[in-house]
Protein backbone atom coordinates (compact mmCIF):
# COMPACT_ATOMS: atom_id res chain seq x y z
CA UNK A 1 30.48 -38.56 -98.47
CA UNK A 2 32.89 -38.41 -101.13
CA UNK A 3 35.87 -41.11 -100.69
CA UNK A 4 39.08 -40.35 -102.34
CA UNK A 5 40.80 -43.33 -104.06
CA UNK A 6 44.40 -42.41 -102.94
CA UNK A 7 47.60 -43.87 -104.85
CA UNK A 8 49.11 -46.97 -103.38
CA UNK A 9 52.89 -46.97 -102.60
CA UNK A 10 54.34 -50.37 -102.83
CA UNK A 11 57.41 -50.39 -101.12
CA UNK A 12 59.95 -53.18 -102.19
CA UNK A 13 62.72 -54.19 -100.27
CA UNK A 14 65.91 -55.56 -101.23
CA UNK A 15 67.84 -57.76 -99.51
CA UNK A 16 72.02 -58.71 -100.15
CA UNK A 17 72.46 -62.14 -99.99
CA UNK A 18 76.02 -63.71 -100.71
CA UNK A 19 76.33 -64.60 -104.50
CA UNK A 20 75.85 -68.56 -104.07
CA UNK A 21 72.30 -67.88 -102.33
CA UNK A 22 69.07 -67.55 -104.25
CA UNK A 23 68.01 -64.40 -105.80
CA UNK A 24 65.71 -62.02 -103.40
CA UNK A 25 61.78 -62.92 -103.11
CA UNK A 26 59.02 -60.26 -103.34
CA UNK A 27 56.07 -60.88 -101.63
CA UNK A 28 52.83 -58.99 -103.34
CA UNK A 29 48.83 -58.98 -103.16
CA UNK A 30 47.55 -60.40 -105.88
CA UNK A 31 45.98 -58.09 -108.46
CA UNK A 32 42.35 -60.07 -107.70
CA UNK A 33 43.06 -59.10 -104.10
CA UNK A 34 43.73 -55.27 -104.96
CA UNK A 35 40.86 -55.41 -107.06
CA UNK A 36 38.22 -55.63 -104.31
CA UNK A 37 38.36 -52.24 -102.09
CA UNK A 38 35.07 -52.43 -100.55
CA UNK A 39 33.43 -55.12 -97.59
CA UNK A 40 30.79 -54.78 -95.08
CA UNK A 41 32.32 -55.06 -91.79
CA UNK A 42 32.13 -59.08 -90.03
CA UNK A 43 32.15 -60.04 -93.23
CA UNK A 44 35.11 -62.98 -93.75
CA UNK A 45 37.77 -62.18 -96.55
CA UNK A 46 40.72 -63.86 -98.21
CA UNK A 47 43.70 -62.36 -99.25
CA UNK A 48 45.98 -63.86 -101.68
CA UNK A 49 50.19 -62.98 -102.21
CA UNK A 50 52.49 -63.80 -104.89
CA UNK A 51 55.69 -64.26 -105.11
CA UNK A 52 59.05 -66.45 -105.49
CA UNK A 53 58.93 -69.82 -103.41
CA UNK A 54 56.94 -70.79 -100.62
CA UNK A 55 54.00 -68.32 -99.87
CA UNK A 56 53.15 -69.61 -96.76
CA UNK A 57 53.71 -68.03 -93.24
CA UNK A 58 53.21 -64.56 -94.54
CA UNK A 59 51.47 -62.26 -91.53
CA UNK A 60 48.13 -60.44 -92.91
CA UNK A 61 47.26 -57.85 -91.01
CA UNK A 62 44.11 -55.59 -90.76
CA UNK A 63 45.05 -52.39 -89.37
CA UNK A 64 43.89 -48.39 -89.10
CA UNK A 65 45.74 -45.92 -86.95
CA UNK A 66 48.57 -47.97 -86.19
CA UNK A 67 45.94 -50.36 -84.18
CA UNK A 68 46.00 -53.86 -85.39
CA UNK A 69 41.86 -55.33 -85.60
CA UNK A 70 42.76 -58.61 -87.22
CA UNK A 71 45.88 -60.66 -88.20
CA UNK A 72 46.37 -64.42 -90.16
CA UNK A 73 49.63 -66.12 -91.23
CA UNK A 74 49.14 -67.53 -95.25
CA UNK A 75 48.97 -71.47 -95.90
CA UNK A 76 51.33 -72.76 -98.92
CA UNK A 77 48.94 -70.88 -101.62
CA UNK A 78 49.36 -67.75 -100.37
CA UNK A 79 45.84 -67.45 -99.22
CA UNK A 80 44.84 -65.73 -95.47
CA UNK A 81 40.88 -65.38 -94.47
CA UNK A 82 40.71 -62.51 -91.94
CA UNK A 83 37.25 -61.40 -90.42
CA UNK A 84 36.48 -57.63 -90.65
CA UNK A 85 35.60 -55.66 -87.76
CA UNK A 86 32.96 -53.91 -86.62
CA UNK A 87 32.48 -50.49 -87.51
CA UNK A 88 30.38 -47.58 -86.21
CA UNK A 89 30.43 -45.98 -89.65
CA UNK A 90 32.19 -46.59 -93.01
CA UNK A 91 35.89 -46.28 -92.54
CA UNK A 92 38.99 -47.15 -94.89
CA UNK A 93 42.01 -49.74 -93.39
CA UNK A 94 44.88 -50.61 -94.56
CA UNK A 95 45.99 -54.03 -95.05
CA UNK A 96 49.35 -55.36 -95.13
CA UNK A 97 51.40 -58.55 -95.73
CA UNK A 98 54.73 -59.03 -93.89
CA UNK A 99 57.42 -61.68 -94.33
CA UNK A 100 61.37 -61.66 -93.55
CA UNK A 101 61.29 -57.94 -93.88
CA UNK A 102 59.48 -58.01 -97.31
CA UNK A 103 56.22 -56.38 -97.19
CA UNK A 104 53.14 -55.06 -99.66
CA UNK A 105 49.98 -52.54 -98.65
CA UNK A 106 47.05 -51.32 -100.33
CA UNK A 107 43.43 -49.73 -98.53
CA UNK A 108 40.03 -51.11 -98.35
CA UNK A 109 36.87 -49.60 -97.08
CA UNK A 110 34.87 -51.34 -94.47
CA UNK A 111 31.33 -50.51 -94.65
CA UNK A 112 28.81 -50.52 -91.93
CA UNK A 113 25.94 -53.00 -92.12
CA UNK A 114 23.04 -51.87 -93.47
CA UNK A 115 20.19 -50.42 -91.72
CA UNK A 116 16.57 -50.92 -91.10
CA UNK A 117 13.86 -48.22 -90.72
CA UNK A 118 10.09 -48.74 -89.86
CA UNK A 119 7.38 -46.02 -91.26
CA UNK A 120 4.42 -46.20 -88.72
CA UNK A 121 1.58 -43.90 -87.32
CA UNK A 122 2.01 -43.11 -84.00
CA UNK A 123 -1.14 -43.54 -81.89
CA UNK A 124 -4.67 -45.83 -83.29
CA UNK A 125 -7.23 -46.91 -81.29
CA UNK A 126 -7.84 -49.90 -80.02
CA UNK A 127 -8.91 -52.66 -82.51
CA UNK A 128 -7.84 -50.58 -85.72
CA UNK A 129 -5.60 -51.85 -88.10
CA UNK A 130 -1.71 -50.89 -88.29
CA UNK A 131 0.31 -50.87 -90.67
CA UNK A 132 4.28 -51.20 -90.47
CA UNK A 133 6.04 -50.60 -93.79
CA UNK A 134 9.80 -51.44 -93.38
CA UNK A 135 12.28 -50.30 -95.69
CA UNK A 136 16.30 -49.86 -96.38
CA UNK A 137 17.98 -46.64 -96.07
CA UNK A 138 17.12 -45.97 -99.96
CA UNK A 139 13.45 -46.43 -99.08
CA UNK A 140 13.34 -49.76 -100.86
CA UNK A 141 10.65 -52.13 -99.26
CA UNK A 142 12.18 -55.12 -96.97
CA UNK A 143 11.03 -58.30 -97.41
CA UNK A 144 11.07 -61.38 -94.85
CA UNK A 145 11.88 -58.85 -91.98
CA UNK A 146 10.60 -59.42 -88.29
CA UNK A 147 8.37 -57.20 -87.31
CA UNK A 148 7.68 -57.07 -83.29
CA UNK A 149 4.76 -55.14 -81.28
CA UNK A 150 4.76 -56.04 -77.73
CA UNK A 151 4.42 -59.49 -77.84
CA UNK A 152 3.38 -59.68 -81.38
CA UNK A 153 5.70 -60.49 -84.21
CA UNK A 154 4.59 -60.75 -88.08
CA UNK A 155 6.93 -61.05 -91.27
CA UNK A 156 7.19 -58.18 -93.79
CA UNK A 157 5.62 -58.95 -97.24
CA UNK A 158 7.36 -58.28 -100.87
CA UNK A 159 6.37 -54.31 -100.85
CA UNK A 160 7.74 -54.23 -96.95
CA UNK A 161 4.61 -54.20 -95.02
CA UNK A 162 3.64 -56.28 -91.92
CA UNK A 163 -0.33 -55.70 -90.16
CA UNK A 164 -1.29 -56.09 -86.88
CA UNK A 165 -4.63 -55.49 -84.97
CA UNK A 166 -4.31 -52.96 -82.25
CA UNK A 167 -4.77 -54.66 -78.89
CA UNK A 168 -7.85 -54.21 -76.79
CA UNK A 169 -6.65 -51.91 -73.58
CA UNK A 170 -8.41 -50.55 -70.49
CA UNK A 171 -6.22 -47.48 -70.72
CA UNK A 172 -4.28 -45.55 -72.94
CA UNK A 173 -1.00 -47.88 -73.64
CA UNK A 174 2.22 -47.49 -74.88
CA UNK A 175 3.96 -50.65 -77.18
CA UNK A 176 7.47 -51.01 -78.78
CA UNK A 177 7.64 -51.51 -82.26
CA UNK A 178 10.42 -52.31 -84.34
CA UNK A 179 12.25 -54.52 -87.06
CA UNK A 180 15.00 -56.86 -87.60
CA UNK A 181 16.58 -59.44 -90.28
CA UNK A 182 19.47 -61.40 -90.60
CA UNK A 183 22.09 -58.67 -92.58
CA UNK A 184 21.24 -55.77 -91.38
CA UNK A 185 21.13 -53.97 -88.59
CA UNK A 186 17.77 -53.70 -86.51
CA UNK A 187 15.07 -50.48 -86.83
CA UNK A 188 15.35 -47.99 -83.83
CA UNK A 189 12.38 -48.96 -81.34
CA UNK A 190 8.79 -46.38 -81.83
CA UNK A 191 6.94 -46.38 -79.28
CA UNK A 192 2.96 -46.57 -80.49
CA UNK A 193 0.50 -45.47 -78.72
CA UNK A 194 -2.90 -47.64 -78.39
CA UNK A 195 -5.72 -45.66 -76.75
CA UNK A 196 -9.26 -47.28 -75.43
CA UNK A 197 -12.66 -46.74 -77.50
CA UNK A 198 -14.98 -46.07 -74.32
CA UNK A 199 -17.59 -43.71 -74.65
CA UNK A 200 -18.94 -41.79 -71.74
CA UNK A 201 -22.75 -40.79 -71.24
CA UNK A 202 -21.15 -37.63 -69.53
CA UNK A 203 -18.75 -35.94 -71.72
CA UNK A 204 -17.53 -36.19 -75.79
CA UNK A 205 -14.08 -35.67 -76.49
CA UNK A 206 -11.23 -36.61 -78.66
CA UNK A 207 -9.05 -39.50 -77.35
CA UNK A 208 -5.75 -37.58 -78.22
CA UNK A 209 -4.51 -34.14 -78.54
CA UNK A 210 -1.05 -32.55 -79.86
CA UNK A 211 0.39 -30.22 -77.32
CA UNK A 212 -0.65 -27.10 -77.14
CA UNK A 213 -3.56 -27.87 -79.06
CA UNK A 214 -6.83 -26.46 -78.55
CA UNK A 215 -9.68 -29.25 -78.45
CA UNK A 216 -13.72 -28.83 -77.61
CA UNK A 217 -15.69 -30.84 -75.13
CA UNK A 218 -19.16 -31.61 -75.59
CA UNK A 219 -20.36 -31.64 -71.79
CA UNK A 220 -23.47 -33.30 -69.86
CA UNK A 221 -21.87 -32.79 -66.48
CA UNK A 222 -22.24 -29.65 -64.35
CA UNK A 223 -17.66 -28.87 -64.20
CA UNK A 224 -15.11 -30.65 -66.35
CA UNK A 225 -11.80 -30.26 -65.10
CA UNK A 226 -8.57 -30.96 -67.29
CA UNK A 227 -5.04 -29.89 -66.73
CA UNK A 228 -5.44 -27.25 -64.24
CA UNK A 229 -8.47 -26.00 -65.91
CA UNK A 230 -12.12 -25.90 -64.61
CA UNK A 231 -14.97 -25.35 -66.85
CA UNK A 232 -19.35 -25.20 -66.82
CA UNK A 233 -21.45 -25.33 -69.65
CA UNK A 234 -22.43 -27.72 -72.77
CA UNK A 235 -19.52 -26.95 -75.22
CA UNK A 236 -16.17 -26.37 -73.55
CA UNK A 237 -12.63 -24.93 -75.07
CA UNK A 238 -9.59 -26.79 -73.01
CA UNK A 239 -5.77 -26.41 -74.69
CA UNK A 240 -3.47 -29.45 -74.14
CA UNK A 241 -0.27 -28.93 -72.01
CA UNK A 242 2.74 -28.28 -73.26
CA UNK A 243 4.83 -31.59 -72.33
CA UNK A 244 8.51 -33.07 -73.38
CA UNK A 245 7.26 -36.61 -74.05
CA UNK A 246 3.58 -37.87 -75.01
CA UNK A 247 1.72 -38.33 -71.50
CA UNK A 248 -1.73 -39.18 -70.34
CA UNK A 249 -3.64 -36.46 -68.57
CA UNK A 250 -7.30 -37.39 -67.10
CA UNK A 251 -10.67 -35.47 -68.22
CA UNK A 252 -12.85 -35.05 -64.99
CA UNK A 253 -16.36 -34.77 -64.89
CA UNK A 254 -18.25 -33.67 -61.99
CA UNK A 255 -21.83 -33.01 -61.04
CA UNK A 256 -23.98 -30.18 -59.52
CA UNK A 257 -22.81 -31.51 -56.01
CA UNK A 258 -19.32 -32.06 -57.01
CA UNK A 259 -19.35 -36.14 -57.09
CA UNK A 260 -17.12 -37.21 -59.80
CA UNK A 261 -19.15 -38.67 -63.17
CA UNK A 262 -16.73 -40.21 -64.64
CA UNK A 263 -13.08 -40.08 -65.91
CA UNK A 264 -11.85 -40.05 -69.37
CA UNK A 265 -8.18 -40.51 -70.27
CA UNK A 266 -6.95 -37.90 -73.16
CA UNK A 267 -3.09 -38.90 -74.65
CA UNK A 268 -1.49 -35.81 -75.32
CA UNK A 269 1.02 -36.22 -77.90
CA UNK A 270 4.27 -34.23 -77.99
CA UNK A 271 5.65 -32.64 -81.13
CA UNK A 272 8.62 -34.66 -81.34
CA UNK A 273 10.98 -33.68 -84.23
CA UNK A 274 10.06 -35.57 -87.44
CA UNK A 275 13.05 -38.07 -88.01
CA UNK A 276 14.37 -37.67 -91.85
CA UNK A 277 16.12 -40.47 -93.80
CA UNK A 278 19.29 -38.98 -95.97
CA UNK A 279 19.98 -41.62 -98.97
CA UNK A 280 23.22 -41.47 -100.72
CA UNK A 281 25.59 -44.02 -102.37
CA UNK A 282 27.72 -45.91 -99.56
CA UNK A 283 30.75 -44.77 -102.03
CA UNK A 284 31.70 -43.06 -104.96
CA UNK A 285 34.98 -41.91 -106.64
CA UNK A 286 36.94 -38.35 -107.56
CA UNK A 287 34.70 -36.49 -110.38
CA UNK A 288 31.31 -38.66 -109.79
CA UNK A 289 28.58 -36.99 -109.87
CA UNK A 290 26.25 -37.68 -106.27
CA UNK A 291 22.76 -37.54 -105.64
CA UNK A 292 21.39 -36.96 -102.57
CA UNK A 293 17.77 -37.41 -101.03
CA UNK A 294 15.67 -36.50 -97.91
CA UNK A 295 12.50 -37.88 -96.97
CA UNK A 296 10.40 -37.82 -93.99
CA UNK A 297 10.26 -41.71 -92.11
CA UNK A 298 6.89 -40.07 -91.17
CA UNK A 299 5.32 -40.05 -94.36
CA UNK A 300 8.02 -41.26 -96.83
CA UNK A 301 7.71 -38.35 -99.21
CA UNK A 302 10.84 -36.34 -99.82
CA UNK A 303 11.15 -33.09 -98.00
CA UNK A 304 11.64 -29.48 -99.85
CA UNK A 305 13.66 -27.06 -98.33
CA UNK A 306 16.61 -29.14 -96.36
CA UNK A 307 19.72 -27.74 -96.26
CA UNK A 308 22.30 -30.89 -97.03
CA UNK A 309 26.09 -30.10 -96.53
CA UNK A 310 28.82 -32.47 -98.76
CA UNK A 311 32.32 -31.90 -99.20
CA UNK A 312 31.84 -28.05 -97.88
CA UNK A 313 29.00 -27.34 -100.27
CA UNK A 314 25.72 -26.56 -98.56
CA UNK A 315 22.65 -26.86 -101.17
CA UNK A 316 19.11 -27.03 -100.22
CA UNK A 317 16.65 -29.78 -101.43
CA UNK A 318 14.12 -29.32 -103.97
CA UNK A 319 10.66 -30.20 -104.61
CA UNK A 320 11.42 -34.05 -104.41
CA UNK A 321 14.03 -33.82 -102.02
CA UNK A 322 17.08 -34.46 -103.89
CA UNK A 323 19.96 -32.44 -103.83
């Protein structure tokens, strides 16, 4: 998003004292102060006025939309600390300082606090290795973050990555994964799927399917039944059911007199919409030139062919998925 850097109106006041008083004060931020434009929200900030006299007792006051978020009075330097608020997404705020009638503006922009994402497979089987890379929203590894699975936890090392060994399960199980540390803002939660390594003497088949998938079944029994379907014979066809969220569905196998063989648990994945990552600077001024890039959290390589709108202009992604 392009953020225009508007022109600040200071307003001074006048005001008509009787010739034997003082002359008039004028109460300004400090050019330090208007120097700095940009915070991450929660973050605690001083402000700092000039002027004639005593600087104290001046009100500082956060505000946006005629809402006031946070307020301090000055000490005797002319210094207020004010904590930021929280913000859903970047946002600009004006802050003001108020004394007697004499008062001074200017805008800063609050940004939101950064953002973790996790990159990680989503099904293995039980006892295989997984691998969680975690990374900022400009794909740059994490380092130090918590990583939790279930009741696992493990720290991310210097190129982002934290390993765990799948958990041994008597049936197809779902677990939580996701990643937090201190300044920033934690990962959404995947949920991984670990599914069991059995082996039946009956039937052969894979221990996951996508929806809608067509899969084959090596067979020893006399039916296999699956989803509605009911088959005979040594190598079977069976397509997965369509479904809105991954589900287990159980393979049946059943002899020449109809006593079931065995049953063996098939996790039919759904094809959930792959989550992209847009990168972009968190600010840039009138006439800057911005880059902008896609890639898939799924496999972290940038995606060709996204349309990406900015500032009305609608351009598609190339072969690296900038824009």
């Amino acid at each position: 998003m392009m953020i225009r850097r508007g022109i600040l109106t200071v307003l001074f006041l006048s005001i008509i004292f009787s010739p034997s008083l003082a002359s008039p004060e004028e109460i300004h931020f400090s050019e330090r102060t208007k120097s700095r434009i940009f915070f991450h929200e929660g973050s605690e900030v001083t402000f700092d006025v000039e002027g004639e006299g005593d600087l104290s007792k001046v009100l500082i006051t956060i505000e946006r939309e005629g809402k006031v978020y946070a307020s301090n009075l000055t000490n005797r330097k002319g210094s207020a600390k004010l904590n930021l608020p929280l913000v859903n997404f970047s946002s600009p705020f004006l802050v003001k300082a108020k004394r007697n009638g004499l008062k001074d503006e200017f805008t800063i922009w609050i940004l939101d606090t950064p953002r973790l994402y996790i990159s990680v497979k989503r099904i293995y089987l039980e006892g295989d290795e997984i691998k969680v890379k975690v990374m900022d929203v400009s794909t740059k590894p994490v380092e130090g973050a918590k990583v939790k699975f279930g009741s696992m936890e493990a720290y991310t090392n210097e190129n982002g990555t934290a390993k765990f060994v799948a958990p041994e399960v008597d049936f197809p199980t779902p677990f939580n994964i996701y990643a937090c540390r201190e300044g920033y803002e934690n990962s959404n939660k995947i949920l991984v799927w670990i599914a069991d390594n059995r082996t039946s003497p009956y039937v052969k088949a894979p221990r996951w399917v996508e929806e809608g998938e067509r899969f084959h079944v090596i067979s020893n029994a006399s039916k296999v039944y699956f989803a509605g379907s009911i088959k005979e014979g040594y190598n079977l066809t069976f397509v997965a059911p369509e479904v809105n969220e991954t589900k287990v569905y159980s393979l049946l196998a059943y002899d020449d007199e109809g006593n079931l063989l065995d049953i063996i648990p098939i996790i039919v994945l759904d094809k959930h919409a792959e989550e992209l990552l847009i990168h972009g600077p968190v600010y840039a001024f009138e006439g800057d030139e911005v880059k902008i890039q896609v890639f898939s959290l799924d496999s972290l390589v940038g995606k060709k062919g996204i349309y990406v709108e900015f500032d009305g202009q609608v351009k598609e992604t190339n072969e690296n998925g900038s824009v």
